[in-house]
PDB file of N, CA and C in Angstrom:
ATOM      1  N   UNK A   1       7.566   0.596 -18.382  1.00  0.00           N
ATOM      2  CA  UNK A   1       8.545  -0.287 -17.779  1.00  0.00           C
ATOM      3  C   UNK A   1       7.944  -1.691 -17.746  1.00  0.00           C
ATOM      4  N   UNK A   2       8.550  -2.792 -18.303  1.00  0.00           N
ATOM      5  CA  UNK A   2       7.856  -4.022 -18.338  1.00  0.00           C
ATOM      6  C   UNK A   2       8.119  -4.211 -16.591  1.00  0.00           C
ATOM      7  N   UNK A   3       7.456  -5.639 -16.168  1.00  0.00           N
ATOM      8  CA  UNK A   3       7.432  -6.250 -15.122  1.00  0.00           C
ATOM      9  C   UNK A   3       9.156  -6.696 -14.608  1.00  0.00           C
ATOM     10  N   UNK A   4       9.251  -7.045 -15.261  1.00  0.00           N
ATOM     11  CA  UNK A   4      10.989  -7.405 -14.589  1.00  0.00           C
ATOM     12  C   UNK A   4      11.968  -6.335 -14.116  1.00  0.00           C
ATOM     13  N   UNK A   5      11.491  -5.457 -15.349  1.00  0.00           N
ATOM     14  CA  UNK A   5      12.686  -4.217 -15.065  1.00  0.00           C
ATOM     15  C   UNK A   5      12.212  -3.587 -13.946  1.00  0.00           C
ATOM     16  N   UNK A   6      10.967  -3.773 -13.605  1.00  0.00           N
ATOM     17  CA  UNK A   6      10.375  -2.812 -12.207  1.00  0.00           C
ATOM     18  C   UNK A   6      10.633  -3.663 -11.077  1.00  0.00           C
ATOM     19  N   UNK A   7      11.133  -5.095 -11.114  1.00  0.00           N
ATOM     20  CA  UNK A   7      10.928  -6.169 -10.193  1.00  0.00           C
ATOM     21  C   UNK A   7      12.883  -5.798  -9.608  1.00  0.00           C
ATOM     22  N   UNK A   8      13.362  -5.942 -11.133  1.00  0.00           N
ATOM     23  CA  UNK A   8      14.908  -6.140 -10.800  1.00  0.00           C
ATOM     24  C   UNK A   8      15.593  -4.325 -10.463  1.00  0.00           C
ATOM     25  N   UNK A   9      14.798  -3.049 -10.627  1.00  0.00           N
ATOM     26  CA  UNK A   9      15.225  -2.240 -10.454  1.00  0.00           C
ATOM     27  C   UNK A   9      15.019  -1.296  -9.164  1.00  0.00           C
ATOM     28  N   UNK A  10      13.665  -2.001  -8.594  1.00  0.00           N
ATOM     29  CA  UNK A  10      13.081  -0.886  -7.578  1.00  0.00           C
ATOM     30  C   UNK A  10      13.574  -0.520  -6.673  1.00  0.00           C
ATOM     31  N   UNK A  11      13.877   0.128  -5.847  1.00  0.00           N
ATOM     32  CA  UNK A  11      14.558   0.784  -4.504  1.00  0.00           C
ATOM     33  C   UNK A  11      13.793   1.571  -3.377  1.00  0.00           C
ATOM     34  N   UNK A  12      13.602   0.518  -2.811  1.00  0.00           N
ATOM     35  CA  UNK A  12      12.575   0.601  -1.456  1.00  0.00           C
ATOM     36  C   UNK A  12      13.045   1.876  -0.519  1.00  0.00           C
ATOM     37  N   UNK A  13      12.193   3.136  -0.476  1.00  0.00           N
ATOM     38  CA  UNK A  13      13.189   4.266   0.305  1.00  0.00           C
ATOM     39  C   UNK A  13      11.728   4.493   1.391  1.00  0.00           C
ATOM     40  N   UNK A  14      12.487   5.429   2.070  1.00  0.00           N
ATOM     41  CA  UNK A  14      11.665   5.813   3.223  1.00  0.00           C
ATOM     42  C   UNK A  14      12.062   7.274   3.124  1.00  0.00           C
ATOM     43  N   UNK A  15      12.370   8.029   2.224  1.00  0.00           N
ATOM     44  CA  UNK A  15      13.051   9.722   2.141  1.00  0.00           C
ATOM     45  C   UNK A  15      11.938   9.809   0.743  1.00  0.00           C
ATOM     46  N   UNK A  16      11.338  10.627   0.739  1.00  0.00           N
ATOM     47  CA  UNK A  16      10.560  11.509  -0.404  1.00  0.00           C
ATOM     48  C   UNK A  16      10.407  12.636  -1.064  1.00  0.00           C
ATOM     49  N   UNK A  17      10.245  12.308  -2.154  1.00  0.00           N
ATOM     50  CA  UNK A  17      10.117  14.213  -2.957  1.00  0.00           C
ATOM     51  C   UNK A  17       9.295  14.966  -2.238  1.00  0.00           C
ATOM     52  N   UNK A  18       8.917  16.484  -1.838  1.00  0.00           N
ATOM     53  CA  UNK A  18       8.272  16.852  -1.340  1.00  0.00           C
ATOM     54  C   UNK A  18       7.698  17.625  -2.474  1.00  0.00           C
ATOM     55  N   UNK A  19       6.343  16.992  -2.978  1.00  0.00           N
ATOM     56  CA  UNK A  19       5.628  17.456  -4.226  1.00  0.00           C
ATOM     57  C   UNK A  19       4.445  16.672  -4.128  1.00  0.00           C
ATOM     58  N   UNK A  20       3.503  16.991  -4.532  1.00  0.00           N
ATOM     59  CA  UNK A  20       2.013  16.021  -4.078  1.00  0.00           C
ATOM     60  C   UNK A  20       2.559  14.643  -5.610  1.00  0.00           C
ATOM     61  N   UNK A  21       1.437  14.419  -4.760  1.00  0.00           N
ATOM     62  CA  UNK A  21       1.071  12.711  -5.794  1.00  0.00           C
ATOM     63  C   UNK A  21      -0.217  12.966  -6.347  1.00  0.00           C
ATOM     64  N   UNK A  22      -0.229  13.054  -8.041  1.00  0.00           N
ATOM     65  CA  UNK A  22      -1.184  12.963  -8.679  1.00  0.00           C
ATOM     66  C   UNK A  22      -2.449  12.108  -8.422  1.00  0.00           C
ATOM     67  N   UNK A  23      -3.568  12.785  -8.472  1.00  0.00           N
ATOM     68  CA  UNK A  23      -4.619  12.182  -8.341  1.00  0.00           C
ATOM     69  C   UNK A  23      -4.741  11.376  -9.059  1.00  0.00           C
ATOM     70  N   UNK A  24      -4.200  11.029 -10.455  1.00  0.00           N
ATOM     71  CA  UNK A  24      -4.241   9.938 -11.592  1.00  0.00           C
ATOM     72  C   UNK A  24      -3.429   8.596 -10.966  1.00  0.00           C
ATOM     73  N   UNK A  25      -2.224   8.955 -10.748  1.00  0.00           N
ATOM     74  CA  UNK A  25      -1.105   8.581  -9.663  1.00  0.00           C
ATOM     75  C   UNK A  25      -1.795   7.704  -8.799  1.00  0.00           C
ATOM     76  N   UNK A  26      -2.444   8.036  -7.985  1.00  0.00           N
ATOM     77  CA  UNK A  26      -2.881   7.543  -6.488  1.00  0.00           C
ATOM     78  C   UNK A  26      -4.154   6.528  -7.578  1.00  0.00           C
ATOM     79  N   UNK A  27      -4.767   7.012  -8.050  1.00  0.00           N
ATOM     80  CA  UNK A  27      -5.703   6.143  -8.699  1.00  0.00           C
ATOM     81  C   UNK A  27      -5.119   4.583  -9.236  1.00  0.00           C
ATOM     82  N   UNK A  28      -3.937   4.860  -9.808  1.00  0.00           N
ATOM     83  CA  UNK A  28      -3.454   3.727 -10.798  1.00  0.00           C
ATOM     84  C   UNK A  28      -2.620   2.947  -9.889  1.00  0.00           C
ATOM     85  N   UNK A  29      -2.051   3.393  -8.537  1.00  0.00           N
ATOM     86  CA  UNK A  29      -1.400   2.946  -7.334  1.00  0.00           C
ATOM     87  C   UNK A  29      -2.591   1.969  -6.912  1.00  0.00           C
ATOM     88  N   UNK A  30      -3.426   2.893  -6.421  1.00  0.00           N
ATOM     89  CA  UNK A  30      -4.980   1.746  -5.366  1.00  0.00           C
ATOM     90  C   UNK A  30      -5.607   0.557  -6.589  1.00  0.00           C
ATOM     91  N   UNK A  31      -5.562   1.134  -7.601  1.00  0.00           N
ATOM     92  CA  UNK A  31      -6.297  -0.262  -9.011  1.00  0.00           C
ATOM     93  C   UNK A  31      -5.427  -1.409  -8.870  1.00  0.00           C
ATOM     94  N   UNK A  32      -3.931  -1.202  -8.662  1.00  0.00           N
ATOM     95  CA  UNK A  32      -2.949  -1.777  -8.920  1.00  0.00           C
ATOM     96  C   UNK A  32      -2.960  -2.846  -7.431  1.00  0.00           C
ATOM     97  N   UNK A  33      -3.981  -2.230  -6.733  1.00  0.00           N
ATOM     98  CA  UNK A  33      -3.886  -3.511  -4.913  1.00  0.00           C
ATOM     99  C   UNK A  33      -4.615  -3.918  -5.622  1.00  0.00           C
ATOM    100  N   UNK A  34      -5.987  -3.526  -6.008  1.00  0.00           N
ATOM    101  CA  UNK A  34      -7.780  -3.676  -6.402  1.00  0.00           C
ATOM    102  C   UNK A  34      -7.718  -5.053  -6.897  1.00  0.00           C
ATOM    103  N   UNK A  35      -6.320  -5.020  -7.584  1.00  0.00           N
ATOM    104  CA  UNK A  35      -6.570  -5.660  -9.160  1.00  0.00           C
ATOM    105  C   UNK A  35      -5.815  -7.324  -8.610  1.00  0.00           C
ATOM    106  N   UNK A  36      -5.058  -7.442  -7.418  1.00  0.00           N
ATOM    107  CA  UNK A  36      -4.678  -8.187  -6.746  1.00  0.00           C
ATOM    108  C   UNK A  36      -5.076  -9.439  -6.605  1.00  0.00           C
ATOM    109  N   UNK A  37      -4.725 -10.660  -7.107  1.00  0.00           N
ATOM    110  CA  UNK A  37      -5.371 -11.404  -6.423  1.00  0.00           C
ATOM    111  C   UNK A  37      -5.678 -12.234  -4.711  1.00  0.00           C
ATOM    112  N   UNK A  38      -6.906 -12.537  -4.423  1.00  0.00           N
ATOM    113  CA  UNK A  38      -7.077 -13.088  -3.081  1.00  0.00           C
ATOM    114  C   UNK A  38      -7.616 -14.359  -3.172  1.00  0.00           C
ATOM    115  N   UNK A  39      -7.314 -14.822  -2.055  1.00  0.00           N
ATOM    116  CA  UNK A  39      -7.730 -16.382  -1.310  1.00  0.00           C
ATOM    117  C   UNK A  39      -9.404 -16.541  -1.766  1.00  0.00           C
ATOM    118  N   UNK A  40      -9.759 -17.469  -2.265  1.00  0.00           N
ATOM    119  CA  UNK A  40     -11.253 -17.432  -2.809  1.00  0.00           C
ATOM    120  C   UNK A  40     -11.519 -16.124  -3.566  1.00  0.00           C
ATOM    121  N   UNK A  41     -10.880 -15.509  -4.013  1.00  0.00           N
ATOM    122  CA  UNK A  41     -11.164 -14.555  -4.911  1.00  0.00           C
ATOM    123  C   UNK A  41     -12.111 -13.092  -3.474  1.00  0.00           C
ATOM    124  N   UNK A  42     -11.635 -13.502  -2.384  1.00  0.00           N
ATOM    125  CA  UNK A  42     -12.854 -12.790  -1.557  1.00  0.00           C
ATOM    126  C   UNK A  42     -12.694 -11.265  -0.932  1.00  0.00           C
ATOM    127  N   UNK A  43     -11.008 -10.914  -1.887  1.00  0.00           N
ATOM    128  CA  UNK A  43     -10.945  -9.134  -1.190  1.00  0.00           C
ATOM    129  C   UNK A  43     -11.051  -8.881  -0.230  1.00  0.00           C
ATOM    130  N   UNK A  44     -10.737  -9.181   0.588  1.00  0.00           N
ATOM    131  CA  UNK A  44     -11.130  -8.943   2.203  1.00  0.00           C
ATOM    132  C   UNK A  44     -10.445  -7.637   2.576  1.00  0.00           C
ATOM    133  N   UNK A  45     -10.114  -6.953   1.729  1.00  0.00           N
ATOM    134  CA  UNK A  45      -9.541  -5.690   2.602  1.00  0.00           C
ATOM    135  C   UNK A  45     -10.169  -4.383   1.799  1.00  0.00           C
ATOM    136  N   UNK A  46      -9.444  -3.557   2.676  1.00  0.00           N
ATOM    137  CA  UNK A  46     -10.231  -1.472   2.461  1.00  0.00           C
ATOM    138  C   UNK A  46      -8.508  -1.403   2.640  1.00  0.00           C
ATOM    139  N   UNK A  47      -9.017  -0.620   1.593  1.00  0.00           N
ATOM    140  CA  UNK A  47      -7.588   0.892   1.653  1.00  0.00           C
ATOM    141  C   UNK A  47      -7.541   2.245   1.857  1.00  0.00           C
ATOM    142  N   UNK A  48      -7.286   2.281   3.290  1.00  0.00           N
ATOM    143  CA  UNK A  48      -7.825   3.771   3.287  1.00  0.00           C
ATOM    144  C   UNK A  48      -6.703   4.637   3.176  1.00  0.00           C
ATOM    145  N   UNK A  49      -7.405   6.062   2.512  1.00  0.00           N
ATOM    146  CA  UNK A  49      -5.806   6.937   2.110  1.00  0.00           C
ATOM    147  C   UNK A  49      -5.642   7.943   2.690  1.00  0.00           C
ATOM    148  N   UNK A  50      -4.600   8.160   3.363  1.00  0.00           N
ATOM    149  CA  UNK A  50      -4.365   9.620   3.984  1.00  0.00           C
ATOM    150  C   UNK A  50      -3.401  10.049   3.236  1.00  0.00           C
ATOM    151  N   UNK A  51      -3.906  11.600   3.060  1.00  0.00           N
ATOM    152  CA  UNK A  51      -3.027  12.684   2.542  1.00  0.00           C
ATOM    153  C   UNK A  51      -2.780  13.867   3.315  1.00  0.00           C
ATOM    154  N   UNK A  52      -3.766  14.319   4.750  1.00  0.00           N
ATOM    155  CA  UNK A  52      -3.748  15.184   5.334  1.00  0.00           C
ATOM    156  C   UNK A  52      -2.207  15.498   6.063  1.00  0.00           C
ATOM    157  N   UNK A  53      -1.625  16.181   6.261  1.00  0.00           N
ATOM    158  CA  UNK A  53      -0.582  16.138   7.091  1.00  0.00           C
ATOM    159  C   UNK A  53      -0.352  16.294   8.410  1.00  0.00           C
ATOM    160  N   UNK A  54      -1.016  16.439   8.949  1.00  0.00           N
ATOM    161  CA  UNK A  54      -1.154  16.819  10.513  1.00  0.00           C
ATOM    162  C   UNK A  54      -1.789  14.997  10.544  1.00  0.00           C
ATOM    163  N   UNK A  55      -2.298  14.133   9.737  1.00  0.00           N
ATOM    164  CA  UNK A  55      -2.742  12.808  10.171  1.00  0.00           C
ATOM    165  C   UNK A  55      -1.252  12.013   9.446  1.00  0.00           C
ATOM    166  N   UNK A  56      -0.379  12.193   8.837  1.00  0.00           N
ATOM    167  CA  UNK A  56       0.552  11.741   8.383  1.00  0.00           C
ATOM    168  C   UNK A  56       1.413  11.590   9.537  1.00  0.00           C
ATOM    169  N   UNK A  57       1.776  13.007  10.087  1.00  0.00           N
ATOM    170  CA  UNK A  57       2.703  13.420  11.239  1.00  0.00           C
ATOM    171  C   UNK A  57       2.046  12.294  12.322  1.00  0.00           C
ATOM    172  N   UNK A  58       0.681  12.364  12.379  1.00  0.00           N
ATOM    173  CA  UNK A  58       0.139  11.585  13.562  1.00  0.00           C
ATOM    174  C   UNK A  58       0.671   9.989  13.906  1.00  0.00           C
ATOM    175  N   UNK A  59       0.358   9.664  12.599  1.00  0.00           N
ATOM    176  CA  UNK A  59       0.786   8.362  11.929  1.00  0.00           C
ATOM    177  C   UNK A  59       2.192   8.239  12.069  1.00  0.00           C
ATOM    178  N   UNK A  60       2.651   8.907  11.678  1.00  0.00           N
ATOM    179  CA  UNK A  60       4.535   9.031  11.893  1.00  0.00           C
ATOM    180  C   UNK A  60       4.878   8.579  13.596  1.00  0.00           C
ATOM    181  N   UNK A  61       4.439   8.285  14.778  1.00  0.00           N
ATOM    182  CA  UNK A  61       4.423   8.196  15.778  1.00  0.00           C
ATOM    183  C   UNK A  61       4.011   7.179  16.503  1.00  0.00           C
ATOM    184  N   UNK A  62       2.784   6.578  15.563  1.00  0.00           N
ATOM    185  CA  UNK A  62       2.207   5.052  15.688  1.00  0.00           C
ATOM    186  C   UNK A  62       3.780   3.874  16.292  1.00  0.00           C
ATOM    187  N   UNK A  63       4.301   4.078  16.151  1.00  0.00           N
ATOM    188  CA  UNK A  63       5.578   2.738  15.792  1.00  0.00           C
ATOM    189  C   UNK A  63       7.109   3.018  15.340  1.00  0.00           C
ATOM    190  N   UNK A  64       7.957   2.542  16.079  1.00  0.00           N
ATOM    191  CA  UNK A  64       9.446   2.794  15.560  1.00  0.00           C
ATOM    192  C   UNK A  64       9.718   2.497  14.123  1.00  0.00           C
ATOM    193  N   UNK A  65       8.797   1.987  13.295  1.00  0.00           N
ATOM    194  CA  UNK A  65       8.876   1.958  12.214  1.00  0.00           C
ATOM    195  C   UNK A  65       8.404   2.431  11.100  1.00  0.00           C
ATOM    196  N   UNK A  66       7.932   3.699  11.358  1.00  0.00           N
ATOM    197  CA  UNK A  66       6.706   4.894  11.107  1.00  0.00           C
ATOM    198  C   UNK A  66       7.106   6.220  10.724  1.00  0.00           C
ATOM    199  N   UNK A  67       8.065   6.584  11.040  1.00  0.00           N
ATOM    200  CA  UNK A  67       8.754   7.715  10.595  1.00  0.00           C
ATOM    201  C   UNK A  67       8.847   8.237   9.719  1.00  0.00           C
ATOM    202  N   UNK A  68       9.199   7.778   8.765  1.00  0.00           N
ATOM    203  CA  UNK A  68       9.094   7.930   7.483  1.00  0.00           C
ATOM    204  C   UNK A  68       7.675   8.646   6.874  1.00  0.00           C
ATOM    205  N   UNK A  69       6.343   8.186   7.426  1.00  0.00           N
ATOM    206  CA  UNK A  69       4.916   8.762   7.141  1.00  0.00           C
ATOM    207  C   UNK A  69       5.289  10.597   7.330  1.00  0.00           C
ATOM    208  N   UNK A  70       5.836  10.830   8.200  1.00  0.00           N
ATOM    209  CA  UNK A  70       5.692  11.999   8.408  1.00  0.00           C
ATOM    210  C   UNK A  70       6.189  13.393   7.062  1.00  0.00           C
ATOM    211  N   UNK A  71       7.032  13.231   6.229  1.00  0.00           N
ATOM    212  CA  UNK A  71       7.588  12.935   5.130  1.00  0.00           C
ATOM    213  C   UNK A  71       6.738  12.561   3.901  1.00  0.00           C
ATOM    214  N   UNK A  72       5.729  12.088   3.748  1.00  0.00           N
ATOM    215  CA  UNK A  72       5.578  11.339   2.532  1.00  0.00           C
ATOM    216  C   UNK A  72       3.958  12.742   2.356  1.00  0.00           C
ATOM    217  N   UNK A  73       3.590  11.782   0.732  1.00  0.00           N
ATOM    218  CA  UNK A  73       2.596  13.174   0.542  1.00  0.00           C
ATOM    219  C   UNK A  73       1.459  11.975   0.410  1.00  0.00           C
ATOM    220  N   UNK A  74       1.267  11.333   0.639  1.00  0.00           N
ATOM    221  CA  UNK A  74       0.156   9.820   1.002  1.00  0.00           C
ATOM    222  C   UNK A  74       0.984   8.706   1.531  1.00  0.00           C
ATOM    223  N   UNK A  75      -0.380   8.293   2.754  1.00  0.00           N
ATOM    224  CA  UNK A  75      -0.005   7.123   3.332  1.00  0.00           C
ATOM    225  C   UNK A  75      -1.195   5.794   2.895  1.00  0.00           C
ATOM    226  N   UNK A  76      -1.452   4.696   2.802  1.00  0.00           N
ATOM    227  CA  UNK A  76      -2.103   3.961   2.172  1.00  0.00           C
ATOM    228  C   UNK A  76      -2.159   2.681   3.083  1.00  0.00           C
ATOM    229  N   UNK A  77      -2.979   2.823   4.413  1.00  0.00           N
ATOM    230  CA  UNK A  77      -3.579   1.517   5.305  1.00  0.00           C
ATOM    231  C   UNK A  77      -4.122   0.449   4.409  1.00  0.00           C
ATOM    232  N   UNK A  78      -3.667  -0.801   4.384  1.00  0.00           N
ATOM    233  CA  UNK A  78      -4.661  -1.630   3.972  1.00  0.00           C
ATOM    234  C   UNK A  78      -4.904  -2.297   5.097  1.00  0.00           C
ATOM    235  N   UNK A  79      -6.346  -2.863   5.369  1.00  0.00           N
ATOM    236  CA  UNK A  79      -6.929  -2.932   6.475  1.00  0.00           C
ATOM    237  C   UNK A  79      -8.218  -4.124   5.892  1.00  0.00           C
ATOM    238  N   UNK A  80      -7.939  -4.744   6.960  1.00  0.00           N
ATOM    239  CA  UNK A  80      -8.844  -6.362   6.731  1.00  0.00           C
ATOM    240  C   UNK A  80      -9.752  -6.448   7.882  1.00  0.00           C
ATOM    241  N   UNK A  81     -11.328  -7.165   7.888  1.00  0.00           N
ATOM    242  CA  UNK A  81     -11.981  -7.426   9.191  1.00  0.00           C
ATOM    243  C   UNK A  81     -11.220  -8.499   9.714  1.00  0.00           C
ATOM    244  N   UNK A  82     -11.175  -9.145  11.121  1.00  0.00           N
ATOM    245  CA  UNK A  82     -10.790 -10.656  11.504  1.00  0.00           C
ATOM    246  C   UNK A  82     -11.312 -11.808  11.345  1.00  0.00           C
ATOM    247  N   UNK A  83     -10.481 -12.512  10.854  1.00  0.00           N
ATOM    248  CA  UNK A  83     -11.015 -13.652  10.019  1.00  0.00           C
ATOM    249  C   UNK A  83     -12.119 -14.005  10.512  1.00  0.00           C
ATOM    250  N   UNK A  84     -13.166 -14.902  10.162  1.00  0.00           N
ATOM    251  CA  UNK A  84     -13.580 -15.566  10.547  1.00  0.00           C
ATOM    252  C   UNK A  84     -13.093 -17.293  11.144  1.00  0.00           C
ATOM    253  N   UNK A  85     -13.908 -18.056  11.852  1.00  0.00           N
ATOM    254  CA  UNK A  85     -13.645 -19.037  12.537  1.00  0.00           C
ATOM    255  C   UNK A  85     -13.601 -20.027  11.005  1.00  0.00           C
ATOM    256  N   UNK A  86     -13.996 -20.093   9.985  1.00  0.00           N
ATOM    257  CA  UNK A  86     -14.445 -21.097   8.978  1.00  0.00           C
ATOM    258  C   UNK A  86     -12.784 -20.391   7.569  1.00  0.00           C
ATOM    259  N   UNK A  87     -12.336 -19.081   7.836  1.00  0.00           N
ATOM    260  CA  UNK A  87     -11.236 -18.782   7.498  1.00  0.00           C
ATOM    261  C   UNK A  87     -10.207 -19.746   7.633  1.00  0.00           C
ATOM    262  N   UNK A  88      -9.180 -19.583   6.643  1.00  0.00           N
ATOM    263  CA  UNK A  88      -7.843 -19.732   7.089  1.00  0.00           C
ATOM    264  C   UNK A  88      -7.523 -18.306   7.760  1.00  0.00           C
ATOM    265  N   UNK A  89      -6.836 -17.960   8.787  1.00  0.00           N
ATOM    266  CA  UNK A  89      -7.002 -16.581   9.561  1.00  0.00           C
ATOM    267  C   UNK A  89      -5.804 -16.069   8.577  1.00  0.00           C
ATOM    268  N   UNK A  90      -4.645 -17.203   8.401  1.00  0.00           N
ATOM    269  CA  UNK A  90      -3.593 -16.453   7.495  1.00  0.00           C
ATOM    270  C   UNK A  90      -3.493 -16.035   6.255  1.00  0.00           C
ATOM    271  N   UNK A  91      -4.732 -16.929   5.375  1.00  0.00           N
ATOM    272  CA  UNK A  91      -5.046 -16.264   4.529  1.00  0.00           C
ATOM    273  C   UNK A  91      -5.075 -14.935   3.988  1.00  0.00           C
ATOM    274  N   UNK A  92      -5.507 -14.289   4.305  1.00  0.00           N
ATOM    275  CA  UNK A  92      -6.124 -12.955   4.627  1.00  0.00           C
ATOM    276  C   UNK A  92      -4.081 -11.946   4.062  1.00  0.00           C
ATOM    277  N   UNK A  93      -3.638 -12.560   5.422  1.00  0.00           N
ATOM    278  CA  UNK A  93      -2.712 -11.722   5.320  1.00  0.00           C
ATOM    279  C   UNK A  93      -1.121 -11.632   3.711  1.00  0.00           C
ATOM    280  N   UNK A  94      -1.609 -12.934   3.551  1.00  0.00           N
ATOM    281  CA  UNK A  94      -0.816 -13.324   1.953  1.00  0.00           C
ATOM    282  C   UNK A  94      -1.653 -11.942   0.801  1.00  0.00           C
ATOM    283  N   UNK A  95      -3.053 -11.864   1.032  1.00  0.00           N
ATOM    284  CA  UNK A  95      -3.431 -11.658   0.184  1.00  0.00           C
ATOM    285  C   UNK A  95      -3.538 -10.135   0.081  1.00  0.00           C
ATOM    286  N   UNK A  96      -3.487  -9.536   1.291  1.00  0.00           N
ATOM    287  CA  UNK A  96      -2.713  -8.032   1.657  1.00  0.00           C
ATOM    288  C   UNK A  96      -1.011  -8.313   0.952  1.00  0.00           C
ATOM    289  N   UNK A  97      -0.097  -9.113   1.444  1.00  0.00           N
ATOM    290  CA  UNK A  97       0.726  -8.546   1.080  1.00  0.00           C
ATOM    291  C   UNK A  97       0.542  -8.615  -0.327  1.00  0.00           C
ATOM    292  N   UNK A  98       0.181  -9.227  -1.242  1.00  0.00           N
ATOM    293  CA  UNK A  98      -0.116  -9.338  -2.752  1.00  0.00           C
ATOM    294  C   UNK A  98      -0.486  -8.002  -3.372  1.00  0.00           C
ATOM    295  N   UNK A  99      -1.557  -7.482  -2.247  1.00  0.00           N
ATOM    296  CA  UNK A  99      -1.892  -5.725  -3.008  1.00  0.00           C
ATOM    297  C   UNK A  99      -1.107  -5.105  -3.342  1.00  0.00           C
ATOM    298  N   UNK A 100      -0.261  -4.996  -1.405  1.00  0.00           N
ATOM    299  CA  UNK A 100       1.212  -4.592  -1.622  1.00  0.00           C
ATOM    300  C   UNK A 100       1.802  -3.968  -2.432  1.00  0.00           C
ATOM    301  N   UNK A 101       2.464  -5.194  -2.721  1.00  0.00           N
ATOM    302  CA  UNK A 101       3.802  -5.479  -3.559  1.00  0.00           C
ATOM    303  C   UNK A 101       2.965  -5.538  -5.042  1.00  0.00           C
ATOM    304  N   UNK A 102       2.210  -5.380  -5.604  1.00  0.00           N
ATOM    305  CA  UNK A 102       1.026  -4.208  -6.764  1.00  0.00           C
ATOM    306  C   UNK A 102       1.310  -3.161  -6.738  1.00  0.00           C
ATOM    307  N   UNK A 103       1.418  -2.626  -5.231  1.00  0.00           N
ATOM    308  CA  UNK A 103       1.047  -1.020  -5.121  1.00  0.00           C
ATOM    309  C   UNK A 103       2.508  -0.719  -5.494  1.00  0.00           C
ATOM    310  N   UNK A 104       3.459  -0.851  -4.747  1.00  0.00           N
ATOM    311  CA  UNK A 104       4.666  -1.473  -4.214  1.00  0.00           C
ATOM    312  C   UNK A 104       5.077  -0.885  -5.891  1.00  0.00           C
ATOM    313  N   UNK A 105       5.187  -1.755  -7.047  1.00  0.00           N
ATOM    314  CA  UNK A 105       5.109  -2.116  -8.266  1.00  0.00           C
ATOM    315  C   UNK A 105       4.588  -0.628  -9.238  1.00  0.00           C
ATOM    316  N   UNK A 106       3.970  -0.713  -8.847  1.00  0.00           N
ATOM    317  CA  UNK A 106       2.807   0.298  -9.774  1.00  0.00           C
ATOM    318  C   UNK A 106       3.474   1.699  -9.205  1.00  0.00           C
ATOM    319  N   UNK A 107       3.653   2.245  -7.961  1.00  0.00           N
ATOM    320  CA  UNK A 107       4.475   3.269  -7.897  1.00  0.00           C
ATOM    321  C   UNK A 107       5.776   3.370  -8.480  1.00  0.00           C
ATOM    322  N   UNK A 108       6.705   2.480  -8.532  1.00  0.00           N
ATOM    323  CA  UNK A 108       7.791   2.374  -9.094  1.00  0.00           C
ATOM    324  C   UNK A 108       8.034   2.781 -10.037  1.00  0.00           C
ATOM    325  N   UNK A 109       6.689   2.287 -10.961  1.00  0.00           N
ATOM    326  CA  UNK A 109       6.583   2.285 -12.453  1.00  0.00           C
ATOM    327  C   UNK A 109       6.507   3.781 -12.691  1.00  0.00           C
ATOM    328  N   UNK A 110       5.520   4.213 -12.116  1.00  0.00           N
ATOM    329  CA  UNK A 110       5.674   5.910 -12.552  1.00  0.00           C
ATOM    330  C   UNK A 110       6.358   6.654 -11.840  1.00  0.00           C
TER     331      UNK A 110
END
């Protein structure tokens, strides 16, 4: 799928197949933040992955906007330290959503 057709076609859901996600899958999903660009080139974030389900369900509960985790067969935190004082603090957070909308992208695609 070129870039546009994945840009102009995607459909943001919160309902999922209930079938695992390839380990190749999840690989080419996380390369696809990795590969992201950031503010000074400086990566400031970890992606951590849950697949367990009893930590999905857990997660599903965090927030009225969370539900959906409970449902899915991976969840994918991206997670930054706090800026520093010599930071732009907002920085940081452009460059998360950039992984994102990669990851965002790159699932679509397959």
């Amino acid at each position: 799928m070129d870039t546009w057709t994945a840009i102009d076609s995607i459909r943001v859901v919160r309902a999922f197949a209930p079938r695992p996600l390839e380990a190749a899958h999840l690989r080419r999903i996380l390369d696809a933040g990795r590969r992201a660009g950031s503010s000074k080139n400086l990566q400031r974030w970890a992606f951590i992955v849950v697949e367990d389900r009893a930590r999905l369900e857990e997660l599903a509960r965090v927030g009225s906007y969370a539900g959906h985790l409970a449902g899915a067969a991976v969840a994918v935190a991206l997670v930054t330290p706090e800026p520093r004082a010599a930071d732009s603090p907002r920085s940081v957070l452009w460059d998360l959503g950039r992984a994102a909308q990669n990851m965002v992208l790159a699932a679509w695609e397959l």
